[in-house]
C-alpha atoms as a PDB file:
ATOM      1  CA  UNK A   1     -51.362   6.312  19.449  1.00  0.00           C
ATOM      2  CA  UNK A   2     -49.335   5.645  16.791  1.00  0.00           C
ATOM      3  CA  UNK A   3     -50.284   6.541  13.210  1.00  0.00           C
ATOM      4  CA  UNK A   4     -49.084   4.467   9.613  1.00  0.00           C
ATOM      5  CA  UNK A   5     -47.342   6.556   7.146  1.00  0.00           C
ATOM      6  CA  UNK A   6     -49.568   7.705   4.428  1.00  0.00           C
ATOM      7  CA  UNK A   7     -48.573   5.096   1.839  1.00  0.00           C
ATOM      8  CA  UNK A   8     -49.214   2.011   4.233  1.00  0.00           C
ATOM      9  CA  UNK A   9     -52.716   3.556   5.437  1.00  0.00           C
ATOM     10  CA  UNK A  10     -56.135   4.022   4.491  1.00  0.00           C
ATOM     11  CA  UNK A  11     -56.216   4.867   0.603  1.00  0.00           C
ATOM     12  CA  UNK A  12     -52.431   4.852  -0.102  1.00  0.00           C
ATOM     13  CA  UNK A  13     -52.182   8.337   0.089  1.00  0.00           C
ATOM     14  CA  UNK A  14     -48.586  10.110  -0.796  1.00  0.00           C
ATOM     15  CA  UNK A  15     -46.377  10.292   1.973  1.00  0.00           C
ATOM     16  CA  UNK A  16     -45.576  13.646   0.970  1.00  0.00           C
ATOM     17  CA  UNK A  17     -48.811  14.910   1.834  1.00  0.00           C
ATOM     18  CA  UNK A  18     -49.662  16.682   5.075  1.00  0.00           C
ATOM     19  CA  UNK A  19     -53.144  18.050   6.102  1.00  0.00           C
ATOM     20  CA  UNK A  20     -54.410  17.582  10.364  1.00  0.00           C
ATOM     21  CA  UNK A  21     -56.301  14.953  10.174  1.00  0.00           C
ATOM     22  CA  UNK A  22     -60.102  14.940  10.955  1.00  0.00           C
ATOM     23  CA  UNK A  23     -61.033  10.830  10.613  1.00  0.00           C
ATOM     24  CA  UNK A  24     -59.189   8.318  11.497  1.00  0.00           C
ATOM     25  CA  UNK A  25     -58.988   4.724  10.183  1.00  0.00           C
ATOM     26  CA  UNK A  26     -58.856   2.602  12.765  1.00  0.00           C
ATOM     27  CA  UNK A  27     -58.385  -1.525  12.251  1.00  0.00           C
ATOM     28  CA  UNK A  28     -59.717  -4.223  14.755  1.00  0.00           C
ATOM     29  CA  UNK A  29     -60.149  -7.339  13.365  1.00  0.00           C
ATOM     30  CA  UNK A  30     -61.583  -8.790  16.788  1.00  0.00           C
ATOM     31  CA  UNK A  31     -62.728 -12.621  15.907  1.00  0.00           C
ATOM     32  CA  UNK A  32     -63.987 -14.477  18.755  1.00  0.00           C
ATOM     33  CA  UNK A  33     -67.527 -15.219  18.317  1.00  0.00           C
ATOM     34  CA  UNK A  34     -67.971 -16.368  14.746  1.00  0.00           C
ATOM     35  CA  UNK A  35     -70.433 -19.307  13.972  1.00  0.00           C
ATOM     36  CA  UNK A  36     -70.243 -19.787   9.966  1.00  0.00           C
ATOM     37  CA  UNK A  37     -68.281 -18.471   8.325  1.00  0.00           C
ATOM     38  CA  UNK A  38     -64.530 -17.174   9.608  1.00  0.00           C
ATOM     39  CA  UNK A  39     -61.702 -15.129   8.526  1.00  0.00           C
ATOM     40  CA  UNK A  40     -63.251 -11.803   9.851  1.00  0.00           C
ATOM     41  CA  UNK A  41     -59.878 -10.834  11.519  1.00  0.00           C
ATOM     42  CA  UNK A  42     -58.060 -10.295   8.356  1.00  0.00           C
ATOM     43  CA  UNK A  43     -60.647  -7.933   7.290  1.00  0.00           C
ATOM     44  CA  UNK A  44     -59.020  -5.019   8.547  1.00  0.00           C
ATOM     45  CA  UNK A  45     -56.023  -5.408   6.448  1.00  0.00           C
ATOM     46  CA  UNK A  46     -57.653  -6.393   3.719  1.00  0.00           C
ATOM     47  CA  UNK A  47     -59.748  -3.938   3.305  1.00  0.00           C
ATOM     48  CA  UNK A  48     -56.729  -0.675   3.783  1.00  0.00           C
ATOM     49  CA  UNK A  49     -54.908  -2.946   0.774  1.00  0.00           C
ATOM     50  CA  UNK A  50     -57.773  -2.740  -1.756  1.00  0.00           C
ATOM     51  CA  UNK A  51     -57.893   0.919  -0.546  1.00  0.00           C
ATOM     52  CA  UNK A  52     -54.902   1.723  -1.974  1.00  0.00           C
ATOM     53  CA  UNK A  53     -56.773   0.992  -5.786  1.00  0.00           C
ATOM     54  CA  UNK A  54     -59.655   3.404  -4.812  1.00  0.00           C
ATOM     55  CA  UNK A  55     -59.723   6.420  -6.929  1.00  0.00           C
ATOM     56  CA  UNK A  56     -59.176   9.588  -4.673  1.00  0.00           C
ATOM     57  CA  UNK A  57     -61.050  12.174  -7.020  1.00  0.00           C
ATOM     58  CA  UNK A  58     -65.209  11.472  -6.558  1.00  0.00           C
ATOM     59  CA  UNK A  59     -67.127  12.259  -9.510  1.00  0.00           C
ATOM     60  CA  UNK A  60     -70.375  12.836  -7.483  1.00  0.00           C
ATOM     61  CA  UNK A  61     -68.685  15.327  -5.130  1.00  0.00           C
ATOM     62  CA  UNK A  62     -66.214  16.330  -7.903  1.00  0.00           C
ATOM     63  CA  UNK A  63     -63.103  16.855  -5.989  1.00  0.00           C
ATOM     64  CA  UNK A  64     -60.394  14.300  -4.222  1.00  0.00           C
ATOM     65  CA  UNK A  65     -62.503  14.119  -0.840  1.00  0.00           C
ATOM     66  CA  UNK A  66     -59.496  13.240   1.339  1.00  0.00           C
ATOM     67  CA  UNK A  67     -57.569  16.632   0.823  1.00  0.00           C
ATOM     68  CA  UNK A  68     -60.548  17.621   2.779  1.00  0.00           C
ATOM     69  CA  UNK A  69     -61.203  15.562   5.037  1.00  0.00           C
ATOM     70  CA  UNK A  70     -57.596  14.300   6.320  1.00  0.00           C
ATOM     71  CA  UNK A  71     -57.373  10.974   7.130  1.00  0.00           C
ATOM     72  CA  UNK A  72     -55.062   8.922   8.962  1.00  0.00           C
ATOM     73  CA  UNK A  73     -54.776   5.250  10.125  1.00  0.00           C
ATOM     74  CA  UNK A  74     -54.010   3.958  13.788  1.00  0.00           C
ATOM     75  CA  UNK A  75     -51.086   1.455  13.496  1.00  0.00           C
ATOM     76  CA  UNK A  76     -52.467  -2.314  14.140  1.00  0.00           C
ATOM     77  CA  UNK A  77     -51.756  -3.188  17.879  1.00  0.00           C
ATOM     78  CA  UNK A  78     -52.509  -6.744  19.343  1.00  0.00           C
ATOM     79  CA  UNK A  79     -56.108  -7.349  20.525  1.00  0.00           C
ATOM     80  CA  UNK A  80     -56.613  -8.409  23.883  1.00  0.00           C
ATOM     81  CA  UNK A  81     -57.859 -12.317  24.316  1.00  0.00           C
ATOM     82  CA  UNK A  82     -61.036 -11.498  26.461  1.00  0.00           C
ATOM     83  CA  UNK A  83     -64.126 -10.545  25.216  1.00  0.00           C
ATOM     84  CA  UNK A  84     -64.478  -7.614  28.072  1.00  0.00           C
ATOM     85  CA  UNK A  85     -60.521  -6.617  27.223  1.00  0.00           C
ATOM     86  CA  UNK A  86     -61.197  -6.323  23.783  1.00  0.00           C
ATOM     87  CA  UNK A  87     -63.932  -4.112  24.272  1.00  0.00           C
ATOM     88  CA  UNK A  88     -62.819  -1.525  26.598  1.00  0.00           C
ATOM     89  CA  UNK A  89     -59.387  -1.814  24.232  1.00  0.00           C
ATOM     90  CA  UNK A  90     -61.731  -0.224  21.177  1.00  0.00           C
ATOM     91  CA  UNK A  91     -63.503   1.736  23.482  1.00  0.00           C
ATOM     92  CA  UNK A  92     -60.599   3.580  24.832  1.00  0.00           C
ATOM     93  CA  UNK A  93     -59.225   4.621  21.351  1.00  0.00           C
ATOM     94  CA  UNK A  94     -62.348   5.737  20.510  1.00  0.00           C
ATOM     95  CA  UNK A  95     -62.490   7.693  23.538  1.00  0.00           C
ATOM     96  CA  UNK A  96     -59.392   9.500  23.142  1.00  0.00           C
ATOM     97  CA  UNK A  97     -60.233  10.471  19.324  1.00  0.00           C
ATOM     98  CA  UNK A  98     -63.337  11.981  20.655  1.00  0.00           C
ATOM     99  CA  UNK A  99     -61.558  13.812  23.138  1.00  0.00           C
ATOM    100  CA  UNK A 100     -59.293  15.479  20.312  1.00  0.00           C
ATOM    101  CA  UNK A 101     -62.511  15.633  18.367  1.00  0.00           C
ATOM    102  CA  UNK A 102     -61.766  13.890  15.556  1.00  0.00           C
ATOM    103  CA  UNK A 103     -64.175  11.248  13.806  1.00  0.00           C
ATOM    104  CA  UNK A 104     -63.280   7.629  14.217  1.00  0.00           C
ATOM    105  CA  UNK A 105     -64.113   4.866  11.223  1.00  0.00           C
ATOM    106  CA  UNK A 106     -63.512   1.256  12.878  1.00  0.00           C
ATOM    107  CA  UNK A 107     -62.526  -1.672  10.734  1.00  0.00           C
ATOM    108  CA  UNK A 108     -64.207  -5.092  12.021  1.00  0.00           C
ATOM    109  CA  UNK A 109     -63.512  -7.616  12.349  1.00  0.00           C
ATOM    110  CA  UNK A 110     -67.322  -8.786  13.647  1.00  0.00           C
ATOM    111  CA  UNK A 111     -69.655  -7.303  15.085  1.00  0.00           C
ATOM    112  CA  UNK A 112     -69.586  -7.660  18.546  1.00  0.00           C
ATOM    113  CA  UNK A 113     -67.012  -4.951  18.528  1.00  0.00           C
ATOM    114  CA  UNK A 114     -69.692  -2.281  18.168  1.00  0.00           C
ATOM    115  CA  UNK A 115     -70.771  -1.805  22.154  1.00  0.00           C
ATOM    116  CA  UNK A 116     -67.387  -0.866  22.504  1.00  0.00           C
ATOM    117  CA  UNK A 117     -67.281   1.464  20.026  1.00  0.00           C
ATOM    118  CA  UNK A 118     -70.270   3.348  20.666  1.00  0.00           C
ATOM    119  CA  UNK A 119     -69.415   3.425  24.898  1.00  0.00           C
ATOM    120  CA  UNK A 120     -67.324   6.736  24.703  1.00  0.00           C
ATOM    121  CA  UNK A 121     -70.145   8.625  22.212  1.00  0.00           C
ATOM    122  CA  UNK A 122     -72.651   7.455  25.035  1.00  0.00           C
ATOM    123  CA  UNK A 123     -71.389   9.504  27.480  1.00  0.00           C
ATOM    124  CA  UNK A 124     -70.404  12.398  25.177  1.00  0.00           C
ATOM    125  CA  UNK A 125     -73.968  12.505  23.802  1.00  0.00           C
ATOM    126  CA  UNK A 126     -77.655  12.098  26.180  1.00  0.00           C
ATOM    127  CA  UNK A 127     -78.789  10.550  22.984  1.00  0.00           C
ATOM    128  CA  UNK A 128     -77.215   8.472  20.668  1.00  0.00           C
ATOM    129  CA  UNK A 129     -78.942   6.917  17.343  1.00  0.00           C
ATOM    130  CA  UNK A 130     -77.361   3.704  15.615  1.00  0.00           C
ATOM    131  CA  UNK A 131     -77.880   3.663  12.372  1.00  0.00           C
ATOM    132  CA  UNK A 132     -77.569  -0.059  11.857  1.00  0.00           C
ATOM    133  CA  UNK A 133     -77.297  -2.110   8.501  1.00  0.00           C
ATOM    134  CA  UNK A 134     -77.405  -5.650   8.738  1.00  0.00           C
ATOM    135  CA  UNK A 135     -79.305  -9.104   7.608  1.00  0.00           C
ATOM    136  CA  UNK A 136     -79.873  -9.893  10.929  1.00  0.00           C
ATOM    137  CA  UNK A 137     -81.485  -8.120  13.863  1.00  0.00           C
ATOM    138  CA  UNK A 138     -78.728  -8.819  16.144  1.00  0.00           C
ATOM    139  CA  UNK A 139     -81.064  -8.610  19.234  1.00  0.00           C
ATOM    140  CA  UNK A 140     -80.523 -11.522  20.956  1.00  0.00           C
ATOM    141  CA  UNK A 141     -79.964 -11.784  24.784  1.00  0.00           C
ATOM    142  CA  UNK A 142     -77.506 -14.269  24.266  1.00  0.00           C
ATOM    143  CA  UNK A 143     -76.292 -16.997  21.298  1.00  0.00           C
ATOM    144  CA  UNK A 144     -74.691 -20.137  22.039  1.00  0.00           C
ATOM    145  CA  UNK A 145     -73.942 -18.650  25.984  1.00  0.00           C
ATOM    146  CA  UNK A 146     -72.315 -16.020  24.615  1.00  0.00           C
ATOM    147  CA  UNK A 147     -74.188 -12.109  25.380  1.00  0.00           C
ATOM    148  CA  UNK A 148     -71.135 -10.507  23.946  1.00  0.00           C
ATOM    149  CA  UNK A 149     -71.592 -12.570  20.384  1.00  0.00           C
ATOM    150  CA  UNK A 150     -71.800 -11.046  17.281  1.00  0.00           C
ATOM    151  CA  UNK A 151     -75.688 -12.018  17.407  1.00  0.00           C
ATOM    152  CA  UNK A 152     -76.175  -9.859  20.018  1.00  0.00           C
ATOM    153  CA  UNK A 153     -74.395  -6.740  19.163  1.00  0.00           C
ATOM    154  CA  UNK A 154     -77.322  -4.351  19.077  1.00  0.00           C
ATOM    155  CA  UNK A 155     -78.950  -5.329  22.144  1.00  0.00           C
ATOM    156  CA  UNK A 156     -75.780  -5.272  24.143  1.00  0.00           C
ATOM    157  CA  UNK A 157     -75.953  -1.482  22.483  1.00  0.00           C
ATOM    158  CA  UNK A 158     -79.354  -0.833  23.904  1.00  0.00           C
ATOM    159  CA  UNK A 159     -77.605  -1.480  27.399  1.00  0.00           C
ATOM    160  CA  UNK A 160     -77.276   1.865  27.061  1.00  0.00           C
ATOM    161  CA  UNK A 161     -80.172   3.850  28.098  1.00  0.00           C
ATOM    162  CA  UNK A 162     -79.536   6.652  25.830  1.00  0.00           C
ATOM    163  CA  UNK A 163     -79.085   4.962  22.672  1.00  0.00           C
ATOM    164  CA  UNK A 164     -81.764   3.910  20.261  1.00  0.00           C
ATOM    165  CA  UNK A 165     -81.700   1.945  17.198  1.00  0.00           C
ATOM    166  CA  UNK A 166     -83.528   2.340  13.649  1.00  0.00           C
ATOM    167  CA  UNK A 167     -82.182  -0.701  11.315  1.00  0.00           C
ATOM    168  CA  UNK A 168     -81.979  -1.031   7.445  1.00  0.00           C
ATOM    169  CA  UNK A 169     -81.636  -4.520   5.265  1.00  0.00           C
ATOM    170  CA  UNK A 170     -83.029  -6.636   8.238  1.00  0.00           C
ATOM    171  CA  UNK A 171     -84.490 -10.386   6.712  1.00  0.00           C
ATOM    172  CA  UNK A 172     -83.179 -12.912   9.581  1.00  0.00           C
ATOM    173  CA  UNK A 173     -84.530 -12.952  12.401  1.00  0.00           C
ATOM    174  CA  UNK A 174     -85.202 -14.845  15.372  1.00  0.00           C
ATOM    175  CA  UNK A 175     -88.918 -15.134  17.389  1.00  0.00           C
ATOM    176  CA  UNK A 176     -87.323 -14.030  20.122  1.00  0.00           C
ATOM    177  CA  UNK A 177     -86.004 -11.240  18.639  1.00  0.00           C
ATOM    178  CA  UNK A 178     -89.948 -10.173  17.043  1.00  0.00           C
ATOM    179  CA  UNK A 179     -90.718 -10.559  20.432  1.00  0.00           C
ATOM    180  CA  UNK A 180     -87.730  -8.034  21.752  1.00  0.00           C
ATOM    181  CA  UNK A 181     -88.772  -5.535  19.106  1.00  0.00           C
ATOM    182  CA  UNK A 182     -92.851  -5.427  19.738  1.00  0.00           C
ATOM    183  CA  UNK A 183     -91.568  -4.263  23.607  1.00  0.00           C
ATOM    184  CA  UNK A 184     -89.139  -1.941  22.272  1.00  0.00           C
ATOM    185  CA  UNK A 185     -90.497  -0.472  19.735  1.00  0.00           C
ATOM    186  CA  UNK A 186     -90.216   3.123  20.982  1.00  0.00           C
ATOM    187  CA  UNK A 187     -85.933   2.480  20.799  1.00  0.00           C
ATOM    188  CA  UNK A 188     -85.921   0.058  17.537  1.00  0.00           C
ATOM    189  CA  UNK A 189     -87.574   0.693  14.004  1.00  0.00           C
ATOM    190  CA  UNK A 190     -86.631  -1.735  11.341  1.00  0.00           C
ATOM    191  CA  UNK A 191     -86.371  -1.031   7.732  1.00  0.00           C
ATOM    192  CA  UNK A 192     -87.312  -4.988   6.497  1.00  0.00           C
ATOM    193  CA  UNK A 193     -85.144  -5.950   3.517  1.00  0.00           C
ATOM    194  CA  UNK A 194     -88.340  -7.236   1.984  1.00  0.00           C
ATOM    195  CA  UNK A 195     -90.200  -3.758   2.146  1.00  0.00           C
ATOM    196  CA  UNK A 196     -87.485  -2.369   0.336  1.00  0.00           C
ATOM    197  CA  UNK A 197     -89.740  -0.841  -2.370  1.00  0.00           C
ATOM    198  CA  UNK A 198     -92.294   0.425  -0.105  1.00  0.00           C
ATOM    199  CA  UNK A 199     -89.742   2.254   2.268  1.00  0.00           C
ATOM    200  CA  UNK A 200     -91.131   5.355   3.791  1.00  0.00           C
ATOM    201  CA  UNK A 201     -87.936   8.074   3.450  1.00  0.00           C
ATOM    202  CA  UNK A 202     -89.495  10.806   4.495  1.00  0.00           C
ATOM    203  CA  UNK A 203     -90.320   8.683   8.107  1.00  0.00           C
ATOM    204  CA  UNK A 204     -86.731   7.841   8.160  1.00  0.00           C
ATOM    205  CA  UNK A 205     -85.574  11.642   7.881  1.00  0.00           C
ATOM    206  CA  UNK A 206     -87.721  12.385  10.208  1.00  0.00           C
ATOM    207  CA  UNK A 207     -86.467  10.176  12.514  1.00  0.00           C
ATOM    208  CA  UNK A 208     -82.938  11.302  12.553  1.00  0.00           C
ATOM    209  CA  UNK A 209     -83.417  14.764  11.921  1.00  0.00           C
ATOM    210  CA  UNK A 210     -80.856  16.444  13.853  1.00  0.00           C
ATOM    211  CA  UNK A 211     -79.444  13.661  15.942  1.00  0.00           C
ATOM    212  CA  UNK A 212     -76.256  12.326  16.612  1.00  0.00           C
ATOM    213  CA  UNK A 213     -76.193   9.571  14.881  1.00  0.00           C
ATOM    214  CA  UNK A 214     -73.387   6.225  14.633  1.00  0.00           C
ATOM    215  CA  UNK A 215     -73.405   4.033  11.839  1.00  0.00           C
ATOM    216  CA  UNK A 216     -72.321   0.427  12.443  1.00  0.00           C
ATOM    217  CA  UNK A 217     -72.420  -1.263   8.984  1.00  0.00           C
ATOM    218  CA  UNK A 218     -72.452  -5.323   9.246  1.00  0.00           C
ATOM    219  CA  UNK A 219     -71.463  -5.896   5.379  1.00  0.00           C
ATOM    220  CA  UNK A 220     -74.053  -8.952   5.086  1.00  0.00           C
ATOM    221  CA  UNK A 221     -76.504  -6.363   4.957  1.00  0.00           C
ATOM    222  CA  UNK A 222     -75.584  -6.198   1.314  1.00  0.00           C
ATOM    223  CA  UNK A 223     -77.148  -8.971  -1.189  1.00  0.00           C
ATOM    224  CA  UNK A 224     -75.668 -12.454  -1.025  1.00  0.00           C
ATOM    225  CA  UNK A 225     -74.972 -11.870  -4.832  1.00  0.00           C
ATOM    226  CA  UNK A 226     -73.000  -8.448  -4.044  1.00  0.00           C
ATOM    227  CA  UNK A 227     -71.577  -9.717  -0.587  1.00  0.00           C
ATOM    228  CA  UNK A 228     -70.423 -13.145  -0.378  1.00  0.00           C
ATOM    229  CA  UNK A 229     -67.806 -12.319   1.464  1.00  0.00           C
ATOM    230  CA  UNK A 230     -69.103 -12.495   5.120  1.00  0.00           C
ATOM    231  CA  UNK A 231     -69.228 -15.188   7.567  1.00  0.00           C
ATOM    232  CA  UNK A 232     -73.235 -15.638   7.137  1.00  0.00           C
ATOM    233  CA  UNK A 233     -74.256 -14.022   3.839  1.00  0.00           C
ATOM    234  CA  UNK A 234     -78.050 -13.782   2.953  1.00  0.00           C
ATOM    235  CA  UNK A 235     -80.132 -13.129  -0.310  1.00  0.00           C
ATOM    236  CA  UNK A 236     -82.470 -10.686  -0.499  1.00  0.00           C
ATOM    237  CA  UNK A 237     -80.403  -7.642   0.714  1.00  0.00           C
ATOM    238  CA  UNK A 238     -79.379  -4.166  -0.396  1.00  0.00           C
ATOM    239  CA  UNK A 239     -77.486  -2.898  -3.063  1.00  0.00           C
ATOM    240  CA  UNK A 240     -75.014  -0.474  -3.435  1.00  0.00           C
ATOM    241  CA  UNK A 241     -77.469   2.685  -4.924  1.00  0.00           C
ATOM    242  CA  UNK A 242     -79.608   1.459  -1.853  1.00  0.00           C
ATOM    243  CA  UNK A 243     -76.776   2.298   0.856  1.00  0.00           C
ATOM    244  CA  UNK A 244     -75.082   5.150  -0.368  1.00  0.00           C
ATOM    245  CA  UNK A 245     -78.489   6.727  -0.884  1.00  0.00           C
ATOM    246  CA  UNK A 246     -79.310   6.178   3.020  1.00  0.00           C
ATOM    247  CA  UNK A 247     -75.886   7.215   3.739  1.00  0.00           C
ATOM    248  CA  UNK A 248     -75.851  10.337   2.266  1.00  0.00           C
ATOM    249  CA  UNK A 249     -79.609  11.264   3.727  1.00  0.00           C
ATOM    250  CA  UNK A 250     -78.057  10.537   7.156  1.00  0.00           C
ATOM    251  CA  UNK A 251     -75.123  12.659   5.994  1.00  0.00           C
ATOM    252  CA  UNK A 252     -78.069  15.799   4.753  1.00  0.00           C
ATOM    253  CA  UNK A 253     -80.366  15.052   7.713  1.00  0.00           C
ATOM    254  CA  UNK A 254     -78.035  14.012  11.202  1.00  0.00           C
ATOM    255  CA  UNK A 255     -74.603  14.545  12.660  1.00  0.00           C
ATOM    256  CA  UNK A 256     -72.900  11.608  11.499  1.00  0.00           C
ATOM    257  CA  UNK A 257     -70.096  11.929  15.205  1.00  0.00           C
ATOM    258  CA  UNK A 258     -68.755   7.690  14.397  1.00  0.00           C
ATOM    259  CA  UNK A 259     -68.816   4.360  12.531  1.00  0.00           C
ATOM    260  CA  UNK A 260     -67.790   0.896  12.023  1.00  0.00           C
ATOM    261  CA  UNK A 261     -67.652  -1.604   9.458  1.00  0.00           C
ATOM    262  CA  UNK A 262     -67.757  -5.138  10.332  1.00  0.00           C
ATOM    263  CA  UNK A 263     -68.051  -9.004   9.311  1.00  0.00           C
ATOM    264  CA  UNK A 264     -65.826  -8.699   6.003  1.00  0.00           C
ATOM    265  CA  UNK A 265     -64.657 -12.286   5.935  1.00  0.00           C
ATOM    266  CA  UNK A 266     -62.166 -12.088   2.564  1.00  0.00           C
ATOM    267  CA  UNK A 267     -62.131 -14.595   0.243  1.00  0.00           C
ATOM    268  CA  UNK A 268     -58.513 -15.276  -1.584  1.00  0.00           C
ATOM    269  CA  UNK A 269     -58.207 -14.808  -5.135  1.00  0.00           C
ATOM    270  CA  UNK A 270     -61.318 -12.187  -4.982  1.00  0.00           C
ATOM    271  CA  UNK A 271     -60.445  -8.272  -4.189  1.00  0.00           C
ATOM    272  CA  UNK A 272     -63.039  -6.808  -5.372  1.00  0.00           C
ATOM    273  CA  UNK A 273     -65.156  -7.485  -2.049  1.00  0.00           C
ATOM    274  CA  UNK A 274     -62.185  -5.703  -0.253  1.00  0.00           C
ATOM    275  CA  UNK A 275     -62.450  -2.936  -2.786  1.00  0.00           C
ATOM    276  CA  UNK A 276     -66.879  -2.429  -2.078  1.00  0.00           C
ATOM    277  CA  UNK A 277     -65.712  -2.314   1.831  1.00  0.00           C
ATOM    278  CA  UNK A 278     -62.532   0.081   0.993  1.00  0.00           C
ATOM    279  CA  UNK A 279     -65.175   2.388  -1.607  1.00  0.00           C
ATOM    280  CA  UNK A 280     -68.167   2.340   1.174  1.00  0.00           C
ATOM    281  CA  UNK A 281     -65.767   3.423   3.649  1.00  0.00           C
ATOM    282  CA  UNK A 282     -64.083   6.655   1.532  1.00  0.00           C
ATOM    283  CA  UNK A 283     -67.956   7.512   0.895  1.00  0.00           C
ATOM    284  CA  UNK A 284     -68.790   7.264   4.494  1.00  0.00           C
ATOM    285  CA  UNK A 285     -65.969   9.843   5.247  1.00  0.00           C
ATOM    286  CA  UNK A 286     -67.060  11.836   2.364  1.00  0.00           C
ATOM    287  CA  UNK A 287     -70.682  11.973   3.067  1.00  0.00           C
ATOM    288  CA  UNK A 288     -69.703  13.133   6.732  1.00  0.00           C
ATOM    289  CA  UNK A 289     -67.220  15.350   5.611  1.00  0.00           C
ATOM    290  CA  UNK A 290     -68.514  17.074   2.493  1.00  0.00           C
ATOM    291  CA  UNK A 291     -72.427  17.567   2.923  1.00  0.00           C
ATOM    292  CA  UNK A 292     -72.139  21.078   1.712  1.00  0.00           C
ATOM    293  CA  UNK A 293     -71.752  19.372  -2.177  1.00  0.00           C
ATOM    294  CA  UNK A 294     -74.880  17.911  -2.353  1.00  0.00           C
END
């Protein structure tokens, strides 16, 4: 596993500066089963470059989080060309992070890369919650032939026995889907993007008090007029004081142990989508990391 320098990783961080490293950045831009939108595979990149503008010092937590935290960034390696591959590639990095215990931040790349990433925390943990932000319930057997496409990245998750699923920012959905859910309603609550101001908090801490819990974070779960830049964008979605408040309950509430962020498709000319990804993804570590300040 080979690591960037400092100034070519995750946040630009001085070269000069050494701390061990407790998260690592790791970029996948998998693209395979897109069916809008594209550009998903330069994500990855993308988003470590607008890094390098986020300010390191958090107001909120009122110190530079990453002196804390260490952070490094797996050097981009090619991405195996079949589906399966691709997954047990992600899976096995993730796997060897765990075993040296440190916490693993994927950068999608879409989001069929997520039953990978969750396979090694699986069998580290009996029970594993997704914390899962999306437009879309992604809980389709199948979509166009596919089982392994991006609209069916949660159910190929609940493959796994041991992992359950409570969703935030979902407003597209299929009748199959509805149909999936009223059966499996004991593994998947939904948070609908049009209950947003009727949202029962205190349920939701309840339900991950304690757990382990992964966040995959499909960026279209943010408003159309916040996040355009994603292969299948939808209005009506959350904003950022919306995320980073869930985030940071998850953070107070659960053992955050992984994470991914997925489905940035970047649009030339306009950073400052890369920059949202880059910022959610320093407060994801920071949350995780730095609980004790708030």
């Amino acid at each position: 596993m080979i690591y960037l320098p400092n100034k070519k990783g995750f946040l630009g961080i001085d070269n000069k500066f050494r701390i061990k490293e407790k998260a690592v950045i790791i970029p996948f831009g998998l693209e395979k089963t897109v069916s809008y939108g594209s550009g998903t595979k330069n994500g990855p990149k993308e988003i470590i470059k607008a890094s390098h503008q986020v300010e390191l010092f958090d107001e909120e937590l009122n110190c530079e989080p990453y002196k804390i935290i260490g952070i490094k960034t797996i050097k981009p390696f090619s991405i195996k060309k079949k589906m399966d591959d691709a997954l047990n590639q992600i899976s096995k990095v993730n796997e060897l992070l765990l075993k040296k215990s440190l916490f693993p931040l994927v950068l999608g790349g879409e989001h069929s890369i997520t039953p990978g990433c969750i396979k090694p925390f699986t069998k580290k943990f009996s029970n594993l919650l997704i914390l899962h932000f999306d437009a879309h319930a992604d809980l389709r057997e199948s979509y166009e032939g596919n089982k392994f496409s991006h609209a069916s990245a949660i159910r190929r998750c609940l493959d796994f026995k041991n992992v359950s699923v409570i969703s935030f920012g979902i407003r597209n959905i299929s009748s199959g889907e509805v149909k999936f859910l009223k059966k499996n309603s004991k593994r998947v609550k939904v948070f609908w993007a049009k209950d947003k101001k009727k949202w029962n908090l205190n349920l939701f801490k309840k339900i991950i008090k304690n757990k382990k819990i992964y966040i995959t974070f499909d960026v279209d779960s943010l408003d159309l007029s916040l996040m355009p830049a994603t292969g299948t964008p939808e209005p009506g979605g959350l904003f950022w004081d919306d995320v980073i408040n869930l985030i940071k309950i998850a953070s107070k509430y659960s053992n955050i142990v992984g994470a991914d962020i997925n489905e940035l498709s970047p649009i030339k000319g306009f950073p400052g989508y890369n920059f949202l990804v880059a910022k959610l993804a320093y407060k994801i570590l920071s949350y995780k990391f730095l609980k004790s300040r708030f």
